[in-house]
Protein backbone atom coordinates (compact mmCIF):
# COMPACT_ATOMS: atom_id res chain seq x y z
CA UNK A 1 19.92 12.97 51.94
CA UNK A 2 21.87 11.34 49.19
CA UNK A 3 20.27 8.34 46.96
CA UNK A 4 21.83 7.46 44.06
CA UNK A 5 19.11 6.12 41.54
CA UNK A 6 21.47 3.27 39.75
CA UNK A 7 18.52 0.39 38.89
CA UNK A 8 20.80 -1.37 36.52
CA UNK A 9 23.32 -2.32 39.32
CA UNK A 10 20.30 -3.37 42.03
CA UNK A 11 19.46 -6.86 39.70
CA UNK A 12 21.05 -9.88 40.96
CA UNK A 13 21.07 -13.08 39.13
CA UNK A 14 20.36 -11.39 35.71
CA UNK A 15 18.15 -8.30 34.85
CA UNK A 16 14.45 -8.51 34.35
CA UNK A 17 13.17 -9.28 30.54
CA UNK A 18 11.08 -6.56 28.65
CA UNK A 19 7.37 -6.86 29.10
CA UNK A 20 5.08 -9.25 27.41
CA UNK A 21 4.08 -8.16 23.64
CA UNK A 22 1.21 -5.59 23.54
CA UNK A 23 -2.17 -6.92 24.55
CA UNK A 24 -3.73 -6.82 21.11
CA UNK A 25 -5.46 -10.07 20.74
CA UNK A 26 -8.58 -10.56 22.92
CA UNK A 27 -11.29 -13.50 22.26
CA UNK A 28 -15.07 -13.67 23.01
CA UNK A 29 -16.44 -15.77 25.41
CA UNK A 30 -19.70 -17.40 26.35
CA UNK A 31 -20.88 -16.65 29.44
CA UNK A 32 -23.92 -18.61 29.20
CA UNK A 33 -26.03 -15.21 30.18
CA UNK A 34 -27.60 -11.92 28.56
CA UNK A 35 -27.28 -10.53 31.75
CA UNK A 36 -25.37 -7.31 32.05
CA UNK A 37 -21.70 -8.18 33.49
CA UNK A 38 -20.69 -4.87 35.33
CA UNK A 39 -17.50 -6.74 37.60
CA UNK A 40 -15.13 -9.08 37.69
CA UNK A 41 -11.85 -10.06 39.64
CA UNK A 42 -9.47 -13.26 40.47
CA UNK A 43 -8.57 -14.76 43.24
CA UNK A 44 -7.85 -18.63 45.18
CA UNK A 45 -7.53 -19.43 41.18
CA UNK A 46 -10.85 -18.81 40.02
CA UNK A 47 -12.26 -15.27 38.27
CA UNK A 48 -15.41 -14.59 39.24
CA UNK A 49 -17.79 -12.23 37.57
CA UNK A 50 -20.73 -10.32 38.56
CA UNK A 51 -23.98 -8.08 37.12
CA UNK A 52 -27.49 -7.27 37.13
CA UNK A 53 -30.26 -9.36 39.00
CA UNK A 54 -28.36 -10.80 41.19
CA UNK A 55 -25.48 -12.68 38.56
CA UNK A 56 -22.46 -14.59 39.85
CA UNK A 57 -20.24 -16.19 37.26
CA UNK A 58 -17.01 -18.23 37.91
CA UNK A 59 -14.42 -19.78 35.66
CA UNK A 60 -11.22 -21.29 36.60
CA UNK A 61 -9.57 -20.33 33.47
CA UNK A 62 -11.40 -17.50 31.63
CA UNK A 63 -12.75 -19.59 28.52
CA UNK A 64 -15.25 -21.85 30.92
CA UNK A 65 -17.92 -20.08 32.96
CA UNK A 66 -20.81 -21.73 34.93
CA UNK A 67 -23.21 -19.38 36.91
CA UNK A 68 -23.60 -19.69 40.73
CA UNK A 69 -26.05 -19.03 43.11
CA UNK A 70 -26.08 -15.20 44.91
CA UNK A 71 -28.85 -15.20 47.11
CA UNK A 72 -30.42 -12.08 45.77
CA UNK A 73 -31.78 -10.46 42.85
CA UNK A 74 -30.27 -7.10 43.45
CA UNK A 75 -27.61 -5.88 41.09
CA UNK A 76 -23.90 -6.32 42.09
CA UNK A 77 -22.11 -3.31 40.89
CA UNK A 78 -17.99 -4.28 41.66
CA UNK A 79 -16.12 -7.53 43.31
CA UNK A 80 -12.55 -7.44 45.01
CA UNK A 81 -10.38 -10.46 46.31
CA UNK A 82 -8.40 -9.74 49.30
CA UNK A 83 -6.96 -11.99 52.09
CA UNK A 84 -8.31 -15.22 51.11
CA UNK A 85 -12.00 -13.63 50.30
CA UNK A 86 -13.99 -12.41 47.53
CA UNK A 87 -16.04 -9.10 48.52
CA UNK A 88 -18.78 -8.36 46.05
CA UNK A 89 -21.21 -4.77 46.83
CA UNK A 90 -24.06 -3.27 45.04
CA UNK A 91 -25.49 0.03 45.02
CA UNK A 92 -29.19 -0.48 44.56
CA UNK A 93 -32.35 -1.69 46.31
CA UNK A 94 -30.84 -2.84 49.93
CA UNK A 95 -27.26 -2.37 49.18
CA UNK A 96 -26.20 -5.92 48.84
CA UNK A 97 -22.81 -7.03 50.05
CA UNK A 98 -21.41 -10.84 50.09
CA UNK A 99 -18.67 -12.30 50.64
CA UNK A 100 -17.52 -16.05 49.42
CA UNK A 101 -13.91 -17.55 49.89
CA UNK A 102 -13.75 -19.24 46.95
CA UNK A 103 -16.93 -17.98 44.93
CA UNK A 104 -19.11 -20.47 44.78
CA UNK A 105 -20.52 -20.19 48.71
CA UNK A 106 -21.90 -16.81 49.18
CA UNK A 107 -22.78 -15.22 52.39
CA UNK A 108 -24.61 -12.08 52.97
CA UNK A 109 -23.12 -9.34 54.84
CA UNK A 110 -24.64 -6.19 56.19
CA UNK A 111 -22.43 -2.85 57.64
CA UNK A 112 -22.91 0.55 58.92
CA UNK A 113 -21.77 2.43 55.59
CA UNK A 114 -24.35 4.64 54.09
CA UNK A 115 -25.57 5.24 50.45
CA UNK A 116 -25.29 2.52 48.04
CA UNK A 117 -22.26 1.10 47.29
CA UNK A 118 -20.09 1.91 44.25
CA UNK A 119 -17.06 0.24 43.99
CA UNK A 120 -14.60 -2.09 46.15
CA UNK A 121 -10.98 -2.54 46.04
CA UNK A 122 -8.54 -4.16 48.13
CA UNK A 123 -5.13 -2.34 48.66
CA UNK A 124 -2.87 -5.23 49.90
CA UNK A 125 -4.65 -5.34 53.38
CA UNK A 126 -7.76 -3.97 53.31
CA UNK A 127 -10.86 -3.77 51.48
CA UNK A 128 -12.25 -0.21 50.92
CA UNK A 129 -16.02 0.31 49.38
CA UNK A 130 -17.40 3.34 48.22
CA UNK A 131 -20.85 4.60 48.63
CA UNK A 132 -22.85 7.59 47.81
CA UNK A 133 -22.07 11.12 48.49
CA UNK A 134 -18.30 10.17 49.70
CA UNK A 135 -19.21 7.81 52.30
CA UNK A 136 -16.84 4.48 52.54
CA UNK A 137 -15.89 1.73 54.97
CA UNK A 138 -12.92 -0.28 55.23
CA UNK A 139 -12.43 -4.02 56.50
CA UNK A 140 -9.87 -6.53 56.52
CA UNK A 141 -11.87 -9.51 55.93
CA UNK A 142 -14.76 -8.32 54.46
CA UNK A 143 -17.45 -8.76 57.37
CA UNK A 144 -16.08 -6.26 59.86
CA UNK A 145 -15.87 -2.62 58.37
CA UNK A 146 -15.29 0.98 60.20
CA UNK A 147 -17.00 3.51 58.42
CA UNK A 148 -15.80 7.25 56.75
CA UNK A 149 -16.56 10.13 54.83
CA UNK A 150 -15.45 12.24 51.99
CA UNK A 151 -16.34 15.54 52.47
CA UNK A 152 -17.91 15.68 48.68
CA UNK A 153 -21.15 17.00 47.23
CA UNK A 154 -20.73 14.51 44.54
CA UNK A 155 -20.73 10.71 44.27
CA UNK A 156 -17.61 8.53 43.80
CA UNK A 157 -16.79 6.04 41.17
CA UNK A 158 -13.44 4.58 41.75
CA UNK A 159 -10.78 4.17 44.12
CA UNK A 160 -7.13 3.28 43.76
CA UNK A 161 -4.11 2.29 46.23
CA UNK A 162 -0.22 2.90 45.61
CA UNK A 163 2.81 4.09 47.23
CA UNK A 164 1.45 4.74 50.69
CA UNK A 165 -1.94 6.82 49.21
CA UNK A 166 -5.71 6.26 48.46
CA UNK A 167 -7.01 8.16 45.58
CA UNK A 168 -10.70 8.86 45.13
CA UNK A 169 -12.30 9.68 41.91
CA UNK A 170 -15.59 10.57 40.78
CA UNK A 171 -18.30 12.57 38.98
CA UNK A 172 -17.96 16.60 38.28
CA UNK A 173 -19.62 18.71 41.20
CA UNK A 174 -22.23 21.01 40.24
CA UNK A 175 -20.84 24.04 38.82
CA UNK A 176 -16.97 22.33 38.69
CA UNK A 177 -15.18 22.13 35.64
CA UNK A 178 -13.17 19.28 36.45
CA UNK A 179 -14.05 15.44 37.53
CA UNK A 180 -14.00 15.07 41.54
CA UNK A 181 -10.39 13.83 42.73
CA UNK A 182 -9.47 13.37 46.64
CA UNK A 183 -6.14 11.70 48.42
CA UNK A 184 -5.22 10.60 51.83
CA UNK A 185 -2.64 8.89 53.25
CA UNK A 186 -4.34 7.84 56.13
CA UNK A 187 -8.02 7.28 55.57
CA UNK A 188 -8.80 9.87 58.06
CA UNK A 189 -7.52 13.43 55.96
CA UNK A 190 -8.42 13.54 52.47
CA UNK A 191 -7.38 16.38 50.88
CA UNK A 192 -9.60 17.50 47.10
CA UNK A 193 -7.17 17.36 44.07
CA UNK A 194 -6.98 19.22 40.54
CA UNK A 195 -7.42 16.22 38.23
CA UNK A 196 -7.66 18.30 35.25
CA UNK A 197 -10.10 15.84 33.78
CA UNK A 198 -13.13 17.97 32.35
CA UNK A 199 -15.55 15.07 32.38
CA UNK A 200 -17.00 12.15 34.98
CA UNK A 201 -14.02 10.01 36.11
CA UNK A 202 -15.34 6.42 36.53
CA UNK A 203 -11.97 4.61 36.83
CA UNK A 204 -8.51 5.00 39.06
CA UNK A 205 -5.64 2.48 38.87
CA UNK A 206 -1.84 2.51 39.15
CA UNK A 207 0.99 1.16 37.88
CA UNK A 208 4.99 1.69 38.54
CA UNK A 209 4.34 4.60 40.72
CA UNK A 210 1.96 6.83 38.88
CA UNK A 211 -2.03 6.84 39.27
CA UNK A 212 -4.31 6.83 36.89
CA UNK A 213 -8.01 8.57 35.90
CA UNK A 214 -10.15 7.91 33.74
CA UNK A 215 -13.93 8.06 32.60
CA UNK A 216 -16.58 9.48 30.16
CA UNK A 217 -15.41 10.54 26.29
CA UNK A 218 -11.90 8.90 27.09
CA UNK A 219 -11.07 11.13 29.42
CA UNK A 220 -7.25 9.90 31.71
CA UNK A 221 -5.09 11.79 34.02
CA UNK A 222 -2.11 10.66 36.03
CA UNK A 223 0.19 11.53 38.52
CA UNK A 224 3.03 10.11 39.78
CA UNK A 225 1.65 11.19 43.55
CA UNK A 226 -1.87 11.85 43.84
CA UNK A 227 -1.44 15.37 44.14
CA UNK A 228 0.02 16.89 40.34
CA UNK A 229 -2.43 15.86 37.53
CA UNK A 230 -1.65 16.22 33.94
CA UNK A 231 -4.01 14.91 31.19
CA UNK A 232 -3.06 11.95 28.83
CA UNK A 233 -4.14 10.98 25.28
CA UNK A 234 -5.94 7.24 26.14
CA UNK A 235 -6.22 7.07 22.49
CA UNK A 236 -10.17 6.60 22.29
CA UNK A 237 -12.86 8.81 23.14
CA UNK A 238 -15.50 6.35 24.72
CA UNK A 239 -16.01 5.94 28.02
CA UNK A 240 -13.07 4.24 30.37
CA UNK A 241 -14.57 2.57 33.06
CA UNK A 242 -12.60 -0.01 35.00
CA UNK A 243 -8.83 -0.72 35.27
CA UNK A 244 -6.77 -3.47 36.03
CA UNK A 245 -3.14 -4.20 36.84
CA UNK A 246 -1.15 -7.09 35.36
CA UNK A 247 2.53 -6.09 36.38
CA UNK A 248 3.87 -5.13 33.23
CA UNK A 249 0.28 -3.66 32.31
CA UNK A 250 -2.62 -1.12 33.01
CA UNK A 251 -5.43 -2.13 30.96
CA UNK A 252 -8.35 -0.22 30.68
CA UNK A 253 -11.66 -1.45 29.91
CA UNK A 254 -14.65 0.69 27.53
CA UNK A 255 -17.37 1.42 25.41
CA UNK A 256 -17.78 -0.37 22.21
CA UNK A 257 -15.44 -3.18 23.23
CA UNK A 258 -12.23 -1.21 22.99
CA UNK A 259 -9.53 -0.87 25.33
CA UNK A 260 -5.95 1.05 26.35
CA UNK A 261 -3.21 -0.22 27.76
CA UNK A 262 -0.61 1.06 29.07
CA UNK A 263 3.02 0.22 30.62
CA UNK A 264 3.96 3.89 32.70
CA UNK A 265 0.52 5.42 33.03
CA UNK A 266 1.65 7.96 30.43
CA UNK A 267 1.93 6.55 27.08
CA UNK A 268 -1.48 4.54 25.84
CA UNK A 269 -2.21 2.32 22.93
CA UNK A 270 -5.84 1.40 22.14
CA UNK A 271 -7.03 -2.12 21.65
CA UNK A 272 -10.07 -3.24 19.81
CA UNK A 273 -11.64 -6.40 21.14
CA UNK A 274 -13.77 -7.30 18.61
CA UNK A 275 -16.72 -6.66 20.42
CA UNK A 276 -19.56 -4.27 19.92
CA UNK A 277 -20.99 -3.59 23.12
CA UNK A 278 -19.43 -1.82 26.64
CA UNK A 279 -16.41 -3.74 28.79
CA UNK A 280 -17.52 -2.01 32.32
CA UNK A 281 -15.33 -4.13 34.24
CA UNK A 282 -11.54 -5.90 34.00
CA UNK A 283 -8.98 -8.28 36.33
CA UNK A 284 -6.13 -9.86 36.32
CA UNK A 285 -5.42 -13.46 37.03
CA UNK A 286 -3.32 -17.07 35.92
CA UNK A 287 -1.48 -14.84 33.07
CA UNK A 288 -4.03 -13.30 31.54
CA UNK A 289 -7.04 -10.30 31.38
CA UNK A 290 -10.50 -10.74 31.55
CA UNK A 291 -12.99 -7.73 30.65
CA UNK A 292 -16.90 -7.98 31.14
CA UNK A 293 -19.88 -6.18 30.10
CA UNK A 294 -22.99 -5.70 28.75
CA UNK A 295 -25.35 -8.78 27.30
CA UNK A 296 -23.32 -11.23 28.97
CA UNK A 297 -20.17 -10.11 27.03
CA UNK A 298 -16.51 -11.85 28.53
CA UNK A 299 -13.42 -10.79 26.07
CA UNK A 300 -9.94 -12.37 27.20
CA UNK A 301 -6.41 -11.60 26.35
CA UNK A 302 -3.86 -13.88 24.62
CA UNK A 303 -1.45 -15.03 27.96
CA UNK A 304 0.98 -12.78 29.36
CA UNK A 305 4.21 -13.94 29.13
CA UNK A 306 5.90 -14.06 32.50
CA UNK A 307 9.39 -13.91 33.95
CA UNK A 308 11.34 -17.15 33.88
CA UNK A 309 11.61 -18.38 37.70
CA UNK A 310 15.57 -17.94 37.29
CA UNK A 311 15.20 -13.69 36.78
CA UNK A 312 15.24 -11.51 39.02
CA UNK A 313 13.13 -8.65 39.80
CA UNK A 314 14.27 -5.03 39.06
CA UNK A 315 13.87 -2.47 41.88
CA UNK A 316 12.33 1.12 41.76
CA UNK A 317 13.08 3.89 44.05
CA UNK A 318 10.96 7.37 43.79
CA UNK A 319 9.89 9.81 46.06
CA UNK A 320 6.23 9.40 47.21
CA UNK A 321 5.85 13.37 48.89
CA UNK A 322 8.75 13.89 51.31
CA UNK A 323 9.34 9.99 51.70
CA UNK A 324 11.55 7.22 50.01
CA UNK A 325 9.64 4.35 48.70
CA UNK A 326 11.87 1.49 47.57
CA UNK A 327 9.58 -1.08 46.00
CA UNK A 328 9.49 -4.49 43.68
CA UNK A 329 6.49 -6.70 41.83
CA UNK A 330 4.27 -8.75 44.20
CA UNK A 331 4.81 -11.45 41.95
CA UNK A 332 8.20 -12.19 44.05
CA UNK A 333 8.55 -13.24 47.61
CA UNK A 334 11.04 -14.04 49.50
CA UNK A 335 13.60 -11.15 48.60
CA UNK A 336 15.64 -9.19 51.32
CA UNK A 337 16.30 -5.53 50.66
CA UNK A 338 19.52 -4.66 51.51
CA UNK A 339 21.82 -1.28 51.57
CA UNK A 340 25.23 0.06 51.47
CA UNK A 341 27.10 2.95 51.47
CA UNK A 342 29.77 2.04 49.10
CA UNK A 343 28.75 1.55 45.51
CA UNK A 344 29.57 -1.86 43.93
CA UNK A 345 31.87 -2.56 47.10
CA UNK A 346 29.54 -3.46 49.88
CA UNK A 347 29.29 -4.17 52.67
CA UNK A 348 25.66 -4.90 52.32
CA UNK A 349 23.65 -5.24 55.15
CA UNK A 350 19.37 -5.50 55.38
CA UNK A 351 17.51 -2.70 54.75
CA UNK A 352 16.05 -3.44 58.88
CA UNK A 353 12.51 -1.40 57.30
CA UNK A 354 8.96 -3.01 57.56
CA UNK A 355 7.90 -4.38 53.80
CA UNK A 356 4.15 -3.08 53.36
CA UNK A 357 2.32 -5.01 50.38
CA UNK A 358 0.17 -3.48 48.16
CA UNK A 359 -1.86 -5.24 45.35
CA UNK A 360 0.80 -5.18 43.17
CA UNK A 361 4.13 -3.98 45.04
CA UNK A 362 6.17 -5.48 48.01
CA UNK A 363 6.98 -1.83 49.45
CA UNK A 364 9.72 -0.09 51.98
CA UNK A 365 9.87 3.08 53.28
CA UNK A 366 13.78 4.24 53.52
CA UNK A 367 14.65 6.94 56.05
CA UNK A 368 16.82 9.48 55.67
CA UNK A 369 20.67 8.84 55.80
CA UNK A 370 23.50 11.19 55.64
CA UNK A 371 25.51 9.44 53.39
CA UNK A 372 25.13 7.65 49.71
CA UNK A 373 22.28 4.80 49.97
CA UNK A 374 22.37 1.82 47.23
CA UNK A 375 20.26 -0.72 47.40
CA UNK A 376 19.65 -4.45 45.73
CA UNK A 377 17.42 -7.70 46.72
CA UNK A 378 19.32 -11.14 47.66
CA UNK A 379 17.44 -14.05 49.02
């Protein structure tokens, strides 16, 4: 197979602006608690965060938060939005789980996963939970989940979703020199990775086709598959705990209110907040971050600037294993891939592949062809 890799001519319209300027500038905000924040995420326009005893927060813009009622007085531990529904787990006492569409009206849920739970994400799809010693479940609306295991001796901390492939990560094994790492690309296989981490990994992201590790003393890795690891300077050496994706952006959240950021996974650049305590958990949502932690603490970006309506986006094509993924931001819909043989001279024709969404990516998976493929978006 022949694919030429010429992004500069797949732009139409005009070509896509250079990111935002570095997230430096974060502000406090009241949260209206002490309470330990340990999650928060954004969805149906509201960011919602959540913590010990039971604590729900929601603000509709990140500077305003007013607490809400959970039901319990369990700690929630992570929160995901997904398919019109918030999902929010916790991985002591009962092992709570609720789910609200629009975070105010909670509803308890219970499941057949075991352990407590760790963390949730939600890939594009589907919602998938972790829970102690590798067990998970997945569910596409949050009340109706099928059930897994990891075949680990150690607990997860994190999962992450791009390019076609779940990545778990977690503490070291007894005896192991490196933090626990698995991938599958089916949620049935998972196959144990080398994340050559030497420490607990407590966070897993990705951005523009590579994955991200992270966890205790500043510890990252990333791969641009799940399956080759190389270690990365985050630039600090407390703990990472949480990331979140805002396009242009992987920010990572940490110990004495600092974080990284990053725009390829590789490079980092460390951010102090201006906070003392820990930032355990961090979204994205309406143009901006939002990182929570201990004693109540909330810490918000300055706005991310976005694309004008009028650009368009740029696409990226990589090999994901022994496939061709062809992929563009979530942030625009209504695009067409199309192909041709003939470079600059069309015809162009669709692309005639399934798009599969991700949280951040509209994705295709391009077969094999015997002669040149190039490839642009029209709508």
């Amino acid at each position: 197979m022949h694919i030429r890799y010429v992004t500069t001519l797949l732009v139409l319209a005009s070509i896509t602006g250079s990111p935002a300027a570095p997230i430096d500038n974060w502000h406090a905000r009241n949260a209206g608690t002490a309470k330990r924040l340990t999650d928060v995420a954004y969805g149906n326009g509201s960011f919602v965060a959540v913590g010990e005893e039971g604590t729900i927060l929601r603000s509709a813009n990140g500077v305003d938060w007013s607490p809400v009622p959970s039901g319990t007085v369990a700690r929630l531990d992570a929160i995901a939005f997904g398919n019109g529904v918030f999902v929010t787990v916790g991985g002591l006492g009962n092992k709570p789980m609720f789910t609200s569409p629009d975070g105010v009206h909670w509803t308890p849920r219970t499941n057949a996963i075991a352990g407590g739970y760790l963390d949730v994400t939600f890939n594009g799809s589907l919602f998938f939970t972790l829970a102690g010693k590798g067990a998970y479940g997945t569910s596409s609306n949050g009340i109706d989940w099928a059930t897994g295991k990891i075949r680990s001796s150690q607990d997860p901390a994190a999962v992450a979703y791009g390019g076609g492939t779940w990545v778990v990560a977690g503490y070291k094994p007894s005896g192991a020199n490196e933090g626990m790492l698995w991938t599958s690309s089916d949620l049935r296989e998972w196959t144990p990775r080398e994340s050559k981490a030497p420490n607990n990994l407590f966070a897993a992201g990705y951005i523009q086709g590579t994955f991200v590790v992270a966890g205790q003393n500043g510890v990252l890795s990333s791969s641009p598959d799940g399956t080759q690891w190389t270690l990365r300077n985050s630039r600090t050496e407390g703990f990472l705990w949480d990331f979140a994706n805002g396009g242009d952006f992987l920010v990572a959240s940490g110990q004495y209110g600092r974080m990284c950021y990053s725009t390829d996974g590789i490079e980092w650049t460390r951010v102090e907040t201006g906070l003392a305590t820990h930032l355990t958990g961090v979204t994205f949502g309406a143009g901006t971050f939002v990182a929570v932690g201990w004693d109540g603490a909330i810490a918000q970006s300055d706005p991310i600037t976005a694309p004008e309506p009028s650009d368009s986006p740029r696409l990226r094509i990589r090999r994901v294993s022994n496939r061709t993924v062809v992929s563009w931001p979530r942030a625009f819909d209504g695009y067409q891939l199309q192909r041709s043989s003939a470079l600059g001279r069309g015809p162009w024709e669709p692309a005639g592949e399934p798009v599969i969404d991700t949280a951040t990516e509209h994705t295709v998976e391009v077969p094999e062809f015997e002669a040149n493929a190039v490839f642009r978006l029209a709508r």
